[in-house]
PDB file of N, CA and C in Angstrom:
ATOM      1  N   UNK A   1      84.920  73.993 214.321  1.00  0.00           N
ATOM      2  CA  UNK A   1      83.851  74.080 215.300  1.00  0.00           C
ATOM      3  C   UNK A   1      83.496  72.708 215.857  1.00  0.00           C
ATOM      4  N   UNK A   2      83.936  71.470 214.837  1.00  0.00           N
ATOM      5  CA  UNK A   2      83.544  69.925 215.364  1.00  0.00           C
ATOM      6  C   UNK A   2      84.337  69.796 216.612  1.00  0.00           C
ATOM      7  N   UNK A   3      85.537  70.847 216.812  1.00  0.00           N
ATOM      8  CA  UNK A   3      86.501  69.707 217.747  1.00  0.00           C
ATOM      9  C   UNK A   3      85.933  70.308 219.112  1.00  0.00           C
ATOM     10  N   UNK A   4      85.194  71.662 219.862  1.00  0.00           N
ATOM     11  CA  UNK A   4      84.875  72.133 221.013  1.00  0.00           C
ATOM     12  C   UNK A   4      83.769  71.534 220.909  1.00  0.00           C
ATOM     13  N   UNK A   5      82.497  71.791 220.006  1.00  0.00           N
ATOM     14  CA  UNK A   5      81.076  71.758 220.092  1.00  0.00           C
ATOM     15  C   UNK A   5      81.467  69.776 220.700  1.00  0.00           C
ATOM     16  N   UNK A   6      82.281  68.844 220.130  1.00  0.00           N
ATOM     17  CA  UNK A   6      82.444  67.403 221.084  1.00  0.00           C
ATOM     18  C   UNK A   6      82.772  67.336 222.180  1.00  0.00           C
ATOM     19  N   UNK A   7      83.737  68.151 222.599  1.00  0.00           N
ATOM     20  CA  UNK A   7      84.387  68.598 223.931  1.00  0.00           C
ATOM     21  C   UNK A   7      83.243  68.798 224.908  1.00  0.00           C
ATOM     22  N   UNK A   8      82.173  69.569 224.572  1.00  0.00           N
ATOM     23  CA  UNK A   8      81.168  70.522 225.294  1.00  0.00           C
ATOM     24  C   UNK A   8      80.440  69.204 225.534  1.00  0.00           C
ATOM     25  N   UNK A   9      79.981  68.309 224.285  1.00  0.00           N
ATOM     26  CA  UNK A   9      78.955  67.637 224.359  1.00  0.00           C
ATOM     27  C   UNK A   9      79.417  66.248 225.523  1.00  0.00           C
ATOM     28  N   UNK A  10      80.535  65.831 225.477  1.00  0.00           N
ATOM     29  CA  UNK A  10      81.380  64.939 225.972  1.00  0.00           C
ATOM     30  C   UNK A  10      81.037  65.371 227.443  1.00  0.00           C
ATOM     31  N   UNK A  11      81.300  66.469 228.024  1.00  0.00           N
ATOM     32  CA  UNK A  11      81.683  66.761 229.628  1.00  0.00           C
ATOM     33  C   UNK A  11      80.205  67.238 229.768  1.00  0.00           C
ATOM     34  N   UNK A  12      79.167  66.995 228.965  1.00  0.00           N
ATOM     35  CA  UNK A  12      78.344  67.306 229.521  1.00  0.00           C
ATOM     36  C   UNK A  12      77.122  65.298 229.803  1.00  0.00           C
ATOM     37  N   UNK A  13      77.998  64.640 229.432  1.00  0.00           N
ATOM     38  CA  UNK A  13      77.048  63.319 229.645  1.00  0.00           C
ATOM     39  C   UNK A  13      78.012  62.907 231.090  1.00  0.00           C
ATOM     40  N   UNK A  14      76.554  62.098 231.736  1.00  0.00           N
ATOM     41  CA  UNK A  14      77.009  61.536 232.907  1.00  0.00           C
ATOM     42  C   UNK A  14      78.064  60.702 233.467  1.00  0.00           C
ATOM     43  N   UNK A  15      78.512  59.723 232.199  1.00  0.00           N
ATOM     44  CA  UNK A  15      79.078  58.459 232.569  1.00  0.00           C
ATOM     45  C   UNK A  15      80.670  58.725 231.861  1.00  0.00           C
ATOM     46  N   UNK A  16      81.651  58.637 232.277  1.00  0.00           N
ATOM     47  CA  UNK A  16      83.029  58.305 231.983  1.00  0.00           C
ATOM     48  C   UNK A  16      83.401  57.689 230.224  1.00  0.00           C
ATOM     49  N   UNK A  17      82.699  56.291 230.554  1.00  0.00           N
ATOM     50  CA  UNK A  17      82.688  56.306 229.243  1.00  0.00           C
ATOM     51  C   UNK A  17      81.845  56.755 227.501  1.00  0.00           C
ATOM     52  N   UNK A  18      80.811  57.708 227.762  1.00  0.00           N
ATOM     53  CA  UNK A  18      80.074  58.244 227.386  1.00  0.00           C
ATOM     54  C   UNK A  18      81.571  59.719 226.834  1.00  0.00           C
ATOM     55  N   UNK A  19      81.795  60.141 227.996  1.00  0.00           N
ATOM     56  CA  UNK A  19      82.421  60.966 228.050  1.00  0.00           C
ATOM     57  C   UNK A  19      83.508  61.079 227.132  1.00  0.00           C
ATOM     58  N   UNK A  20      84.047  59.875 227.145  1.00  0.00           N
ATOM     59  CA  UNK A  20      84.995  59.356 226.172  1.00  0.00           C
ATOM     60  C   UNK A  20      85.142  59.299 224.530  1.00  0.00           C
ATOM     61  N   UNK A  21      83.667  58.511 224.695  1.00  0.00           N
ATOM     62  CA  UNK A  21      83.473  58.685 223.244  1.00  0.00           C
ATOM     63  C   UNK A  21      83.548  59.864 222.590  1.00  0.00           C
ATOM     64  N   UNK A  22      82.806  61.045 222.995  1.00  0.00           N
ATOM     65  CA  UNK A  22      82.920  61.930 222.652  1.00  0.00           C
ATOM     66  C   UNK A  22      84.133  62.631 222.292  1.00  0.00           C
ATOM     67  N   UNK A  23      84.998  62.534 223.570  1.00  0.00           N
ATOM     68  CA  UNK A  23      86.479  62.898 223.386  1.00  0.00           C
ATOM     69  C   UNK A  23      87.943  62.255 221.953  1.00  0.00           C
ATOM     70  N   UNK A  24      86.733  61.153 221.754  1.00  0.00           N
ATOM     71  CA  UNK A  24      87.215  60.382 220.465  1.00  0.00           C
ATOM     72  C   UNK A  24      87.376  61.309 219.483  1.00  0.00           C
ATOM     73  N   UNK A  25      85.782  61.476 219.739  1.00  0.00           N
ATOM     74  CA  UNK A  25      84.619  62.054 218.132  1.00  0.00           C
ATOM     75  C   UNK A  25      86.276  63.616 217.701  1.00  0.00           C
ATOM     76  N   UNK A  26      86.220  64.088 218.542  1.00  0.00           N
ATOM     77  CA  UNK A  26      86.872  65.389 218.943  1.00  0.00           C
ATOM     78  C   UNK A  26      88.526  64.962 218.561  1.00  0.00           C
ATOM     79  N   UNK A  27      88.924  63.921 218.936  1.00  0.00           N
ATOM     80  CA  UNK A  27      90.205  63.767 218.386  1.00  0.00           C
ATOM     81  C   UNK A  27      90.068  63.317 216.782  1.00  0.00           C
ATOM     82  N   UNK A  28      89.222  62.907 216.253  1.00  0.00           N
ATOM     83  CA  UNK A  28      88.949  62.198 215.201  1.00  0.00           C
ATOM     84  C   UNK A  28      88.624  63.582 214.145  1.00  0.00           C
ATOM     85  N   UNK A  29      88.159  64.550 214.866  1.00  0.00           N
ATOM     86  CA  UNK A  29      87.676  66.374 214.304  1.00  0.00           C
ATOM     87  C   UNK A  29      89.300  66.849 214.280  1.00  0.00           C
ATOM     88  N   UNK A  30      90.067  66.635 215.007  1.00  0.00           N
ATOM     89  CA  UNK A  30      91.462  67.372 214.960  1.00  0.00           C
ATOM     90  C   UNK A  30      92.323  66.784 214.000  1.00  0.00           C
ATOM     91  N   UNK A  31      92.015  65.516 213.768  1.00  0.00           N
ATOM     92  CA  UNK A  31      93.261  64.866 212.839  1.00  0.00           C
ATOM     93  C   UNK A  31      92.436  65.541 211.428  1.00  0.00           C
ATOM     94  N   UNK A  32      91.225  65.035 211.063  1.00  0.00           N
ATOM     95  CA  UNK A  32      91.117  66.028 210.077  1.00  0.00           C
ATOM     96  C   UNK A  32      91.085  67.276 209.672  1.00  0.00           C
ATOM     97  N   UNK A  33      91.336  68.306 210.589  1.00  0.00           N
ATOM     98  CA  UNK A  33      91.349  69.233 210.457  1.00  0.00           C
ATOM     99  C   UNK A  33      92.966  69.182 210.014  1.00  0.00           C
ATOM    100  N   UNK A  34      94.299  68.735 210.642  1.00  0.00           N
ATOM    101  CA  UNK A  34      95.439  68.659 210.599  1.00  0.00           C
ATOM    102  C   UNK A  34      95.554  68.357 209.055  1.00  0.00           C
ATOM    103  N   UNK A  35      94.713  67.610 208.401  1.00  0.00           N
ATOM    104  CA  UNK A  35      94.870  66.994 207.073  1.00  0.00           C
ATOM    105  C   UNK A  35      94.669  68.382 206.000  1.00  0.00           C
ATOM    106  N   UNK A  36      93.261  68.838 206.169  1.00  0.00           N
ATOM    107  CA  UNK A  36      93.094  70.349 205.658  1.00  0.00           C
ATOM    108  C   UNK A  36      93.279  71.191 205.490  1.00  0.00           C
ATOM    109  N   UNK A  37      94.594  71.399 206.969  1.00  0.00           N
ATOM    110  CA  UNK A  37      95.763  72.019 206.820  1.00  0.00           C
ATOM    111  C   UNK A  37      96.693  72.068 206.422  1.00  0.00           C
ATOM    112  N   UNK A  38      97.091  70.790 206.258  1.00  0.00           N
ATOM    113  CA  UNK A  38      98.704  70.020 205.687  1.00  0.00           C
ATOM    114  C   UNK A  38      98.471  70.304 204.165  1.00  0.00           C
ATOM    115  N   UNK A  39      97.201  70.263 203.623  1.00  0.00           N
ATOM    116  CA  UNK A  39      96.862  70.394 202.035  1.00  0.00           C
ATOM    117  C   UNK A  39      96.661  71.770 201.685  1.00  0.00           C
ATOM    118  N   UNK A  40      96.556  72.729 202.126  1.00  0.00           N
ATOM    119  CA  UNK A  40      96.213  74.068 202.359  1.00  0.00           C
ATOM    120  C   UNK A  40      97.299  75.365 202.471  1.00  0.00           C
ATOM    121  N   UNK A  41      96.924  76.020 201.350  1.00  0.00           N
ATOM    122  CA  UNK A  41      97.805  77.218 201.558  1.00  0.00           C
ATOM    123  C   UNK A  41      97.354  78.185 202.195  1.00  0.00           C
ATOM    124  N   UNK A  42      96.647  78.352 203.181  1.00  0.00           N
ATOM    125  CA  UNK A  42      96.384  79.426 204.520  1.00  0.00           C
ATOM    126  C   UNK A  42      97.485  79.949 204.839  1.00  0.00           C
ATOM    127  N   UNK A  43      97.089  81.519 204.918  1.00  0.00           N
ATOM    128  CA  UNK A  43      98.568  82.092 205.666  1.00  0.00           C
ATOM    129  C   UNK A  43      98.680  81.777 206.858  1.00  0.00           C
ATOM    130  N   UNK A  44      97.617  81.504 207.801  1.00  0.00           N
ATOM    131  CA  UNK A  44      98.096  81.353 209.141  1.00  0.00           C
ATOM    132  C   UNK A  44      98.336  79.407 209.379  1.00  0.00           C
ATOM    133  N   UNK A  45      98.684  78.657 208.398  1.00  0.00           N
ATOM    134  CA  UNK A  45      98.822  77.543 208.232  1.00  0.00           C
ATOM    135  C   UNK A  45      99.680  76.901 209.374  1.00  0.00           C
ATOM    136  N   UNK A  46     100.847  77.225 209.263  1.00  0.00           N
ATOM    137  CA  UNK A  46     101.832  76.680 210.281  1.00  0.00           C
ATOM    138  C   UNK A  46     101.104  76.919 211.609  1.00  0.00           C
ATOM    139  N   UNK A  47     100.715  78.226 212.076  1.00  0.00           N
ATOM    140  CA  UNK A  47     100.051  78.515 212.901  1.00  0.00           C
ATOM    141  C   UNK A  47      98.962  77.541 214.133  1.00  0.00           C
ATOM    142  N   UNK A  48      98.354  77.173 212.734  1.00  0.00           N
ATOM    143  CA  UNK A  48      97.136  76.608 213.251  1.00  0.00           C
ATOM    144  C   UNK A  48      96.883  74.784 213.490  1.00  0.00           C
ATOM    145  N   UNK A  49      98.451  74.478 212.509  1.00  0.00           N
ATOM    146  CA  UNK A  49      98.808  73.050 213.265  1.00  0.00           C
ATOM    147  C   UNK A  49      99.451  72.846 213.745  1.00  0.00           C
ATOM    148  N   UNK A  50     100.278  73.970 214.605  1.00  0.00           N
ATOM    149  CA  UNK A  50     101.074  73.655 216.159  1.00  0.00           C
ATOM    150  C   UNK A  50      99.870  74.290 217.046  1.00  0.00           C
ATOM    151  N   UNK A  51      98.891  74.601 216.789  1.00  0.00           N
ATOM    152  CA  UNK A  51      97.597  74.620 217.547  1.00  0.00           C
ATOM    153  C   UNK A  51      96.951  73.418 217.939  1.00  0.00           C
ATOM    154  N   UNK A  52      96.774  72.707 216.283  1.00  0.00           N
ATOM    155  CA  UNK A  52      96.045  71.834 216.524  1.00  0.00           C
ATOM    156  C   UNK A  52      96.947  70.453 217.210  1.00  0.00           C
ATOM    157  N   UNK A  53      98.825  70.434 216.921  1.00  0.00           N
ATOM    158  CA  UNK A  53      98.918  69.823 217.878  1.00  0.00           C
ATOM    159  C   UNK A  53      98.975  69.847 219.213  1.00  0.00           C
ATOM    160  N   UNK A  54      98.716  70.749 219.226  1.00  0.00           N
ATOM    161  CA  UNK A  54      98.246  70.931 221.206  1.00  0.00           C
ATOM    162  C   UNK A  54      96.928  70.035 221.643  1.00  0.00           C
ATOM    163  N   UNK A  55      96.195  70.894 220.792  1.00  0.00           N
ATOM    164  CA  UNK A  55      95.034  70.158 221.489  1.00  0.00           C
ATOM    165  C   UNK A  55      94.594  68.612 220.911  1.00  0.00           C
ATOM    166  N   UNK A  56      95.417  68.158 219.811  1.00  0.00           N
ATOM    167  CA  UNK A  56      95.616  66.685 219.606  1.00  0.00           C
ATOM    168  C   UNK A  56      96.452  66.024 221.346  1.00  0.00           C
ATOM    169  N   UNK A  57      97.838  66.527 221.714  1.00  0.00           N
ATOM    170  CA  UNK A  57      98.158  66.089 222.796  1.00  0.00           C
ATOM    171  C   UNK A  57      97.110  66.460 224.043  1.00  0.00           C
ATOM    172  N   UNK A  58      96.420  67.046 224.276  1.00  0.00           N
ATOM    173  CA  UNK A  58      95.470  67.802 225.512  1.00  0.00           C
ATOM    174  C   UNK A  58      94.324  66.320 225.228  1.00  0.00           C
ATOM    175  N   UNK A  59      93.639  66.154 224.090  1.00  0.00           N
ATOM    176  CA  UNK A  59      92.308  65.257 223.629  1.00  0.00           C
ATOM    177  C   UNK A  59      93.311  63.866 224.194  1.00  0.00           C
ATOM    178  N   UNK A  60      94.454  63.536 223.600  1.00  0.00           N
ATOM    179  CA  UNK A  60      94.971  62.373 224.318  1.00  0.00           C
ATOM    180  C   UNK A  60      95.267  62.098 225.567  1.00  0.00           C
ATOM    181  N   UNK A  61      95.531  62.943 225.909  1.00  0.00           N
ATOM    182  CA  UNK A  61      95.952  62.973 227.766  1.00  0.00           C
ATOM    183  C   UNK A  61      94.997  62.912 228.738  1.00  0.00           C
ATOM    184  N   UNK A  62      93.589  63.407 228.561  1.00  0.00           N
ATOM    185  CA  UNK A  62      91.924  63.190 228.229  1.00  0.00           C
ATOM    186  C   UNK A  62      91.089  61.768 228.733  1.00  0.00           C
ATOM    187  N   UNK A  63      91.455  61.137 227.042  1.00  0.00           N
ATOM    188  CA  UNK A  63      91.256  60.106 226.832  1.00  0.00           C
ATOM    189  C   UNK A  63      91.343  59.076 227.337  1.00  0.00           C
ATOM    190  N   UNK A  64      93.202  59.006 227.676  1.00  0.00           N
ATOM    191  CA  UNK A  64      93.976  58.059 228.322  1.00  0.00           C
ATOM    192  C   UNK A  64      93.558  58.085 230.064  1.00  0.00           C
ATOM    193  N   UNK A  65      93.406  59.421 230.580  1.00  0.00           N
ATOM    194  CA  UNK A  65      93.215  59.245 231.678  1.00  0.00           C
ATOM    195  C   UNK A  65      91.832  58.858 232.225  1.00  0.00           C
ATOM    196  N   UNK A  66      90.645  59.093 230.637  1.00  0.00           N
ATOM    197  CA  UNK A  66      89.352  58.332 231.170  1.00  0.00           C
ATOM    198  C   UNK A  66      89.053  57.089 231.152  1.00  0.00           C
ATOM    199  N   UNK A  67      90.507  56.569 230.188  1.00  0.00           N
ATOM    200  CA  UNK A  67      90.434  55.221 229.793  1.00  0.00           C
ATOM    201  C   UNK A  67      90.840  54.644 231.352  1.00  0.00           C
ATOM    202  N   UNK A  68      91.748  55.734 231.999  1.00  0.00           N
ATOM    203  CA  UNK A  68      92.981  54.876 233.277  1.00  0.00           C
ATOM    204  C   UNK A  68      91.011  54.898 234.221  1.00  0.00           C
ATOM    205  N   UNK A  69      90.333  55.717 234.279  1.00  0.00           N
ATOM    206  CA  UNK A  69      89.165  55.916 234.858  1.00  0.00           C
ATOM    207  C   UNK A  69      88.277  54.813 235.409  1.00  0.00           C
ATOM    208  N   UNK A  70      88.057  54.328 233.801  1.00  0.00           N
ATOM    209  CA  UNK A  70      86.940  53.390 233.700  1.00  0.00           C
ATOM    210  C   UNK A  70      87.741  51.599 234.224  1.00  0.00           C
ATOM    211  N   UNK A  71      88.912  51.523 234.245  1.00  0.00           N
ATOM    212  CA  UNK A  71      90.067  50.290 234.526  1.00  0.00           C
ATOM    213  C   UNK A  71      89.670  50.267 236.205  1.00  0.00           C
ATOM    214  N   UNK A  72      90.082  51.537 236.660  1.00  0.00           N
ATOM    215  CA  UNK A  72      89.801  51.518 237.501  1.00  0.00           C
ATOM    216  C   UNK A  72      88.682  51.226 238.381  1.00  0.00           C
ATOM    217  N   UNK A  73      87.667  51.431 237.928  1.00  0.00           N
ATOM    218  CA  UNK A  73      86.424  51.431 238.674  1.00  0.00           C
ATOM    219  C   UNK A  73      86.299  49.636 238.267  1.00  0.00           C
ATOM    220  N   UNK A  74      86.371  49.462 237.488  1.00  0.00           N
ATOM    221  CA  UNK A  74      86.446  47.778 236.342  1.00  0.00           C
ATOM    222  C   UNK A  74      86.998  47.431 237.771  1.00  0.00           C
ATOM    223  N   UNK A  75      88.034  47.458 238.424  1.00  0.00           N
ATOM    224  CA  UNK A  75      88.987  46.694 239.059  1.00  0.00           C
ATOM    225  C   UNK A  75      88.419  46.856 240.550  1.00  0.00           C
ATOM    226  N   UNK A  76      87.417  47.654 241.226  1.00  0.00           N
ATOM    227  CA  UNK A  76      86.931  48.142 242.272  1.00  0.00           C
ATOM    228  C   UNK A  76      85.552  47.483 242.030  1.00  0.00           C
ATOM    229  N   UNK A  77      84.933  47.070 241.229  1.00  0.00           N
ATOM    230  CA  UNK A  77      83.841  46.690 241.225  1.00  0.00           C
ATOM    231  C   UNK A  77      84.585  45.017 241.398  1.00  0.00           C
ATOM    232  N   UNK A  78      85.331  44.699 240.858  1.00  0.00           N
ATOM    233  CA  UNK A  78      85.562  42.929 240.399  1.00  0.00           C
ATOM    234  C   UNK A  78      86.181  42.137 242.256  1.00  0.00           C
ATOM    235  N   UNK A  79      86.389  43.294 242.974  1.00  0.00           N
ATOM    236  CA  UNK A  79      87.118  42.979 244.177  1.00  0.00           C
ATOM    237  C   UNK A  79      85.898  42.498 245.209  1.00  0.00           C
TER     238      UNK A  79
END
């Protein structure tokens, strides 16, 4: 429930990098969850960490592009 309820909280603040952080918090919720899994005999195990690497690659692709975001504006303000 940590990795949406950050997602939600993330796209709901004003600023880019605000936004970000959050999107951290949320990647930082998926790797441990990946760990809980990797230790875990759940039947739907395999399942649920080619899930969670999805949305580990989705939280990075995210990230990177709020990171490409905030460079940008950095580089539009300095001109």
């Amino acid at each position: 429930a940590s990795i949406p309820a950050n997602i939600a909280e993330g796209y709901s603040r004003g600023t880019t990098p605000e936004r970000r952080k959050f999107l951290e918090y949320a990647l930082g919720s998926a790797r441990e969850c990946v760990v809980w899994y990797e230790t875990s005999e759940h039947p739907d195990r395999a399942e649920r960490l080619e899930r969670l690497t999805s949305i580990r690659r989705l939280l990075l692709t995210m990230i990177r592009t709020a990171r490409a975001s905030v460079k940008a504006d950095q580089m539009r303000f300095q001109k």
